[in-house]
Protein backbone atom coordinates (compact mmCIF):
# COMPACT_ATOMS: atom_id res chain seq x y z
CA UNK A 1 75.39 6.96 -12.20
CA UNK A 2 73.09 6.80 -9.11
CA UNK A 3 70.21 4.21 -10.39
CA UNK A 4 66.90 5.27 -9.04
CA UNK A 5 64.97 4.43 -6.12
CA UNK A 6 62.84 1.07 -6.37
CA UNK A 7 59.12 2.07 -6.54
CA UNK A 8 57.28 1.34 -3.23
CA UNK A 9 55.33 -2.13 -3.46
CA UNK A 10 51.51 -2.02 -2.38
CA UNK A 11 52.10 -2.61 1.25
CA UNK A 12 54.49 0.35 1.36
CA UNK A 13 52.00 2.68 0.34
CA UNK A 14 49.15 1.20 2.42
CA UNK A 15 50.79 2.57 5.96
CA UNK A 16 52.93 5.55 6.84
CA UNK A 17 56.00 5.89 9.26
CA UNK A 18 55.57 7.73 12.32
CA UNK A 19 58.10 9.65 14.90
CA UNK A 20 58.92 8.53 17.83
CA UNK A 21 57.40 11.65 19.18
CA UNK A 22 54.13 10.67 18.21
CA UNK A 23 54.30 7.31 19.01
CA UNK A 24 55.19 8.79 22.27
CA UNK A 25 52.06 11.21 22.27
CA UNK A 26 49.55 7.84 21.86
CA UNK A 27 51.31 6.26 24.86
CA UNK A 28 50.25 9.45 26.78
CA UNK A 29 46.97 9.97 25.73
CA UNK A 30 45.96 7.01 24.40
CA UNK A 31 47.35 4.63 27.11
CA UNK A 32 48.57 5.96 30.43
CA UNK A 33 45.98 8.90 30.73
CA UNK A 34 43.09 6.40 30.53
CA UNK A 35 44.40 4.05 32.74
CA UNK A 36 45.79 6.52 35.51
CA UNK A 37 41.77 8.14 35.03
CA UNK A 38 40.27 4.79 36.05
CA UNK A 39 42.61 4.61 38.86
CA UNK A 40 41.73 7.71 40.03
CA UNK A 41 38.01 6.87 39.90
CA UNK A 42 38.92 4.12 42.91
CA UNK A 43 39.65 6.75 45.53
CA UNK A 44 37.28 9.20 44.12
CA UNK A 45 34.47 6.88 44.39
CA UNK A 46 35.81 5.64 47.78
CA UNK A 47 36.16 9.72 49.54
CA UNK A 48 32.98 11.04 48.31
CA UNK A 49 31.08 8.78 45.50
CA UNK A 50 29.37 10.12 42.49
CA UNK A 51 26.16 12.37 42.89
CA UNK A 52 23.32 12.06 40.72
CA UNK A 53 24.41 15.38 38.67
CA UNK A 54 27.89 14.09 38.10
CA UNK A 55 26.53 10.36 36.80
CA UNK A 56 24.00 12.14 34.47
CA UNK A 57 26.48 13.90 33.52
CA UNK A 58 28.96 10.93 32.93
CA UNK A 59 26.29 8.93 31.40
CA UNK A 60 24.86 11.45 29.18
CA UNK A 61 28.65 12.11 27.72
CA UNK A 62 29.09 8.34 27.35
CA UNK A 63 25.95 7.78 25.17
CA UNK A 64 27.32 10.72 22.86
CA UNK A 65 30.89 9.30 22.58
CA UNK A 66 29.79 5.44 21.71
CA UNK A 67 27.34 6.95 19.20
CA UNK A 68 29.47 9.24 18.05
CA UNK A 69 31.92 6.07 17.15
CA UNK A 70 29.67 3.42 16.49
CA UNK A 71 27.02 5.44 13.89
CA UNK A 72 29.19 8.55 12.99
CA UNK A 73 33.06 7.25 13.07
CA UNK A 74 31.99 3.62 11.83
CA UNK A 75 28.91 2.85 9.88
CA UNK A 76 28.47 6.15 8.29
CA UNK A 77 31.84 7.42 7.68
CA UNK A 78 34.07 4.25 7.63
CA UNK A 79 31.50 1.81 5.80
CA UNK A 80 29.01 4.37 4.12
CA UNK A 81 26.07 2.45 5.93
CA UNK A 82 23.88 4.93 5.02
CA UNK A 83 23.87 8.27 4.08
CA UNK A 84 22.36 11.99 6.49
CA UNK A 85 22.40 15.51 5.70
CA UNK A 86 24.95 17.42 6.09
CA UNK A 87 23.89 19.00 9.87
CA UNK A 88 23.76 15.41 11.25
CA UNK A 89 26.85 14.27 9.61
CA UNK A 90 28.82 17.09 11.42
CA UNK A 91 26.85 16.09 14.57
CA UNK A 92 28.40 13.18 14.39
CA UNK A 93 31.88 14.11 13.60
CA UNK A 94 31.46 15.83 16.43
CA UNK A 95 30.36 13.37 18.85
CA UNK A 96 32.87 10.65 17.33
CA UNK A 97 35.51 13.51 17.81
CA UNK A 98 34.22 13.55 21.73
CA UNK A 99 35.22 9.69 22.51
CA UNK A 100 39.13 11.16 21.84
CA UNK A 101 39.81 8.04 19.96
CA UNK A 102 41.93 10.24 17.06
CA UNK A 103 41.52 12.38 13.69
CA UNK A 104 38.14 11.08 12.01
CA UNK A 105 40.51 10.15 9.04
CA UNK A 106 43.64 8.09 10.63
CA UNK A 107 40.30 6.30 12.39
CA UNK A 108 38.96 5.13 9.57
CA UNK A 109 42.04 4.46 7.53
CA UNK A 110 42.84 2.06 10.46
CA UNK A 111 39.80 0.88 10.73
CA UNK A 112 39.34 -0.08 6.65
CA UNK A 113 42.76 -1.94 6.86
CA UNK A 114 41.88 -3.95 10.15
CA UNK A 115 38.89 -5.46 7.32
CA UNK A 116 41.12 -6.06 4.62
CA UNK A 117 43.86 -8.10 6.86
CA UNK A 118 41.81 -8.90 9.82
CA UNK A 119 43.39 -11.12 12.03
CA UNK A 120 45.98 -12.46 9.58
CA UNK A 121 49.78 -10.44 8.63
CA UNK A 122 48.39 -6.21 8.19
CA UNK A 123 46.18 -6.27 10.52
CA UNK A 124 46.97 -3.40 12.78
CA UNK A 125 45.49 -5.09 16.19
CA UNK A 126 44.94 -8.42 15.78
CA UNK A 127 44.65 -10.49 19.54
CA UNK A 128 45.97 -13.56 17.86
CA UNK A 129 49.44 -11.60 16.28
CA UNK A 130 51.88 -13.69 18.76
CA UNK A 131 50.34 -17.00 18.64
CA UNK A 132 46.82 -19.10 19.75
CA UNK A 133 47.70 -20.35 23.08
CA UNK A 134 48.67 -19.21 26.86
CA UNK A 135 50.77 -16.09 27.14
CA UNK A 136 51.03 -15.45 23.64
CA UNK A 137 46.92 -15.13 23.13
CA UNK A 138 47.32 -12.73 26.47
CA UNK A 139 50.50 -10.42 24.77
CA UNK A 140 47.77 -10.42 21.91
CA UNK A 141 45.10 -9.31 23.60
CA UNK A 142 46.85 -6.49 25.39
CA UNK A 143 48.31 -5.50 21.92
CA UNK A 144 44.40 -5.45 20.75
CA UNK A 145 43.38 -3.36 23.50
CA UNK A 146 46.31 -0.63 23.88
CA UNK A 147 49.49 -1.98 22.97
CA UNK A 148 49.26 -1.60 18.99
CA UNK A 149 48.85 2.31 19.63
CA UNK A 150 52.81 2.68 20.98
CA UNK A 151 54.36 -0.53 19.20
CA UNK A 152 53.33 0.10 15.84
CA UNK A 153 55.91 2.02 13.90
CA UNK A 154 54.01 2.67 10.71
CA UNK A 155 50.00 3.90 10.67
CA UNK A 156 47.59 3.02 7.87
CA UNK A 157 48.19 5.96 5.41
CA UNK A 158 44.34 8.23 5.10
CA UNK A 159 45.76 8.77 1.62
CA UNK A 160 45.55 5.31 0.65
CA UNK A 161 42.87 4.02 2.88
CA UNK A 162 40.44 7.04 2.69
CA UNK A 163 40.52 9.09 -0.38
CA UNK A 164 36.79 9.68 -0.20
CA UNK A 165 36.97 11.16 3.35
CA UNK A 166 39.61 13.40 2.26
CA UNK A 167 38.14 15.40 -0.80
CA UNK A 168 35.45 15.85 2.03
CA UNK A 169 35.67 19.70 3.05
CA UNK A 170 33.59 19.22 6.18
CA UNK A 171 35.61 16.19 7.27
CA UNK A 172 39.21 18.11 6.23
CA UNK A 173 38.20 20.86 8.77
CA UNK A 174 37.10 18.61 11.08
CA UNK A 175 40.25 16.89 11.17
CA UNK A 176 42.34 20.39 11.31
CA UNK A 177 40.20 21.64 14.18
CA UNK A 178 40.51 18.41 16.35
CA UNK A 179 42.59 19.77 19.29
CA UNK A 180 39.76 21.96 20.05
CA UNK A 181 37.22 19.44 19.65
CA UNK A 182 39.23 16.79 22.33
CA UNK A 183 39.41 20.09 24.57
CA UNK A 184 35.33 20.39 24.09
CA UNK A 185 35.18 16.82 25.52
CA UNK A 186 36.81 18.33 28.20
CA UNK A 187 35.26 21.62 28.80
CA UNK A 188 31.62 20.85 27.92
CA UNK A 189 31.13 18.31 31.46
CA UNK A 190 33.12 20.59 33.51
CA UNK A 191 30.67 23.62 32.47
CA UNK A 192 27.66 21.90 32.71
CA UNK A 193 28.49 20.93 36.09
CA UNK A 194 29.87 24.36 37.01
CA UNK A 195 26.30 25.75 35.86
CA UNK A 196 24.08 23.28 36.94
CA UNK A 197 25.59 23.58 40.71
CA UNK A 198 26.55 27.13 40.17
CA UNK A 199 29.80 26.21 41.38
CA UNK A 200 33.90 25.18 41.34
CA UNK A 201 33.19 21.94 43.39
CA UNK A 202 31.01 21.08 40.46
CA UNK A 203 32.79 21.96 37.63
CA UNK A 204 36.12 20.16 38.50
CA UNK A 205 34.19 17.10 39.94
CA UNK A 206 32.17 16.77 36.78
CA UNK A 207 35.02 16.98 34.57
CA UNK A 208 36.73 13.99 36.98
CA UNK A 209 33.38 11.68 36.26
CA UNK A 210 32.10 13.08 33.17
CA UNK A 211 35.55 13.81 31.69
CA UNK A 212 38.52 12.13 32.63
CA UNK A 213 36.60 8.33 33.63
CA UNK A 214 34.33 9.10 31.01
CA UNK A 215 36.60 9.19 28.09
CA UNK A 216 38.94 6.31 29.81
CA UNK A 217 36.25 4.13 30.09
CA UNK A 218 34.57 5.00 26.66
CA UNK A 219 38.24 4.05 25.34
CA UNK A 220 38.43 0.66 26.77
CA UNK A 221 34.99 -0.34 26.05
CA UNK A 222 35.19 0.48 22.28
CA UNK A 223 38.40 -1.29 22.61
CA UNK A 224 37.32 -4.02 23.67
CA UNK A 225 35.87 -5.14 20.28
CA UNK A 226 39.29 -5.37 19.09
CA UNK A 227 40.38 -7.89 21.79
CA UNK A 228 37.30 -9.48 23.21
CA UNK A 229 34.81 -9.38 20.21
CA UNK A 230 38.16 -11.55 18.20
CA UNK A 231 38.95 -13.76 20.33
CA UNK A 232 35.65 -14.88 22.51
CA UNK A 233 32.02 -15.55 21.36
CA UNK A 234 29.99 -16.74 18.70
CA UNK A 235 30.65 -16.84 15.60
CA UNK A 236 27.01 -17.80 13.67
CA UNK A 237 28.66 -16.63 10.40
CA UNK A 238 31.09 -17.50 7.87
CA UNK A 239 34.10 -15.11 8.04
CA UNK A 240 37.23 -15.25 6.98
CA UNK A 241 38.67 -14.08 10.53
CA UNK A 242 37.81 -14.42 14.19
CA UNK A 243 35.41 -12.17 14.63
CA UNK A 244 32.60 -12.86 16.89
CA UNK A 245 29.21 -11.70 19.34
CA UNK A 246 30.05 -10.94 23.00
CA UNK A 247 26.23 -10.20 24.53
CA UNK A 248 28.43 -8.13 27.26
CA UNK A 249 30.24 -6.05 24.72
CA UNK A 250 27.74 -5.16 22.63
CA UNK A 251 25.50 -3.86 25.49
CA UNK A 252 28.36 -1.62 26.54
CA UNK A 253 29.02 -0.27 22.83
CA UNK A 254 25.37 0.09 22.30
CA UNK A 255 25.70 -2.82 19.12
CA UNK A 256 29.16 -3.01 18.39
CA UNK A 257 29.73 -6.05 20.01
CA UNK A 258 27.86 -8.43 17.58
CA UNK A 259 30.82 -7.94 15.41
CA UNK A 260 30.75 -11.58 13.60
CA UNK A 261 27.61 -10.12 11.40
CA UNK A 262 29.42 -7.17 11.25
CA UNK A 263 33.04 -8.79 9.26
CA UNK A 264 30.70 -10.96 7.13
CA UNK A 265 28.59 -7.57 5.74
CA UNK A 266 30.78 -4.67 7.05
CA UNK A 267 28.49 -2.24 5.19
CA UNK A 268 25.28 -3.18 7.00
CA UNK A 269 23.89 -0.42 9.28
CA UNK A 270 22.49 -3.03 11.73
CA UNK A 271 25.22 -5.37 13.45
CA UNK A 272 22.53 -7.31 15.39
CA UNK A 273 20.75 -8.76 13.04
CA UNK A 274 19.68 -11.86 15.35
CA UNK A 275 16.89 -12.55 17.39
CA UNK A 276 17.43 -10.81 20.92
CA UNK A 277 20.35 -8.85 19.55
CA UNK A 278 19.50 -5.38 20.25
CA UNK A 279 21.31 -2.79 18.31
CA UNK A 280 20.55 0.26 19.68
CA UNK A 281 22.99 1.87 17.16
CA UNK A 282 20.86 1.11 14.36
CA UNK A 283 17.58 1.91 15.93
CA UNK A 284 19.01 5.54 16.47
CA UNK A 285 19.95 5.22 12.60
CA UNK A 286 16.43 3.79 12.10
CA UNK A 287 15.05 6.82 13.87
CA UNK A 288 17.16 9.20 11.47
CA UNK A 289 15.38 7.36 8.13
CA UNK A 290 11.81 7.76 9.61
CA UNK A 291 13.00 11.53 10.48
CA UNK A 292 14.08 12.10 7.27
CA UNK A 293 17.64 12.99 7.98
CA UNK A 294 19.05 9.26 6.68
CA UNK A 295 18.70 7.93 3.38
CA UNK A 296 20.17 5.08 1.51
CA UNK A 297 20.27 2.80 4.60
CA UNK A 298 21.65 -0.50 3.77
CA UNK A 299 19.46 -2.95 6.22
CA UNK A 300 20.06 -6.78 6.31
CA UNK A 301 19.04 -8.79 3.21
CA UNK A 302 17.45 -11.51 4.37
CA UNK A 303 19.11 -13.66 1.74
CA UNK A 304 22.30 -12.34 2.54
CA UNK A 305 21.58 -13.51 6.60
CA UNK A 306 20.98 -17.48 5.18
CA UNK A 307 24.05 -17.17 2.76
CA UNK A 308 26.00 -16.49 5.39
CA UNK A 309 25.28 -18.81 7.53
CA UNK A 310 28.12 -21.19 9.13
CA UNK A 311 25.98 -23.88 9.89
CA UNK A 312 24.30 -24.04 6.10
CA UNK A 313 24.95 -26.91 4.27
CA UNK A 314 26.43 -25.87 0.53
């Protein structure tokens, strides 16, 4: 007789295989696109620049993306930071959607199992997975920055890593309605343009700046916190991985960068928590609470801040 199957250990059941024809579709969209957008931006900026409608535009669409990831993607929905009402938590899904950085759910399943293994054997995109020194710390931080999308042959499974997010109905037809919301991305700079110039011209160049560079360039700078933000900086607090502050970074993700705070308290809705760390992240957050749309904010604890502390003496 046929003896049965051996149950699936822990690790099993933590990620999911996937086809090669998905694997395939994250090289496209999640790799080549980007980069072939940016290259495009070199002539485009070279024939005829950038006018002032396309780059407010482009910068308006850049502030919703990173927001939409750093507040709505990441401290509210991956780390329950704090809690909103129900209109401003689909605002954000929304805007988090916009960045076209994947399904709210296989985001934050990712995301929750980078924290659990970060840097070390699990972690999905770990800089320092081939080694500490010369070309192996490079591999790593191009498998940190794109690579882990194509290589990877299993994802973090939502049902393991996000339960919570899934008996969410709102978040459920987010997820099933995401096509339309990565077209939106899309559509929503090239009509604005169209409208504002009342033109074609304007349309398809504001989808180039405001859409295509956009979106590439909202991908590598979020990105970046994977590579850069674990394998440069500061690290003022006691972590168990390499997690640090790049001032650069975190001006580009509008607070994401002071990521060392961050892995020491990953539920804190303020990542800069030291002095001439701006977070602009959490003052938008902060703005919420005093509007009345946020509650249950979890701030810094000031005791928590000396605890933590790598240069306090036990």
């Amino acid at each position: 007789m046929r003896s049965p199957s051996p149950r699936p250990g822990p690790r099993t059941a933590e990620t999911v295989a996937i086809t090669t024809g998905r694997r395939t579709a994250y090289l496209v969209v999640l790799v080549v696109l980007p980069v072939l957008s940016l290259i495009l931006a070199v002539p485009a900026a070279w024939g005829w620049g950038i006018g002032p409608r396309d780059l407010v535009i482009a910068v308006a669409m850049y502030f919703v993306s990173i927001f939409g990831i750093a507040i709505g993607y990441h401290r509210l929905f991956t780390h329950r930071a704090f809690a909103c009402d129900r209109g401003l938590r689909i605002a954000l899904m929304l805007a988090g959607g916009m960045a076209v950085e994947g399904p709210l759910t296989l985001w934050a399943a990712e995301h929750r199992r980078h924290h659990k293994y970060a840097d070390r054997e699990g972690d999905p995109h770990s800089p320092w997975r081939y080694g500490d020194s010369g070309l192996a710390l490079l591999r790593g931080m191009l498998h940190a920055q794109v690579g882990w999308f194509y290589t990877a042959r299993r994802r973090s499974s939502p049902p393991h890593w996000v339960p919570d997010l899934l008996a969410d109905p709102d978040v459920r037809r987010f997820d099933a309605a995401y096509p339309a919301v990565v077209a939106m991305s899309f559509a929503l700079p090239a009509a604005v343009g169209g409208l504002w110039s009342m033109s074609w011209q304007g349309a398809w160049s504001a989808l180039l700046w405001g859409g295509l560079i956009r979106y590439a360039v909202v991908h590598h700078v979020t990105w970046s916190v994977n590579s850069i933000a674990h394998t440069f900086g500061e690290r003022p607090f006691r972590t168990r991985d390499r997690s640090s502050n790049v001032r650069w970074v975190a001006t580009l993700t509008l607070g994401e960068g002071w990521h060392n705070w961050h892995h020491a308290e990953p539920t804190c809705a303020r990542h800069g928590v030291l002095k001439g760390q701006f977070d602009p992240s959490a003052r938008l957050i902060r703005w919420f609470e005093r509007a009345g749309w946020a509650h249950g904010v979890r701030w810094p604890d000031p005791a928590r801040l000396i605890s933590h502390r790598a240069d306090r003496v036990p």
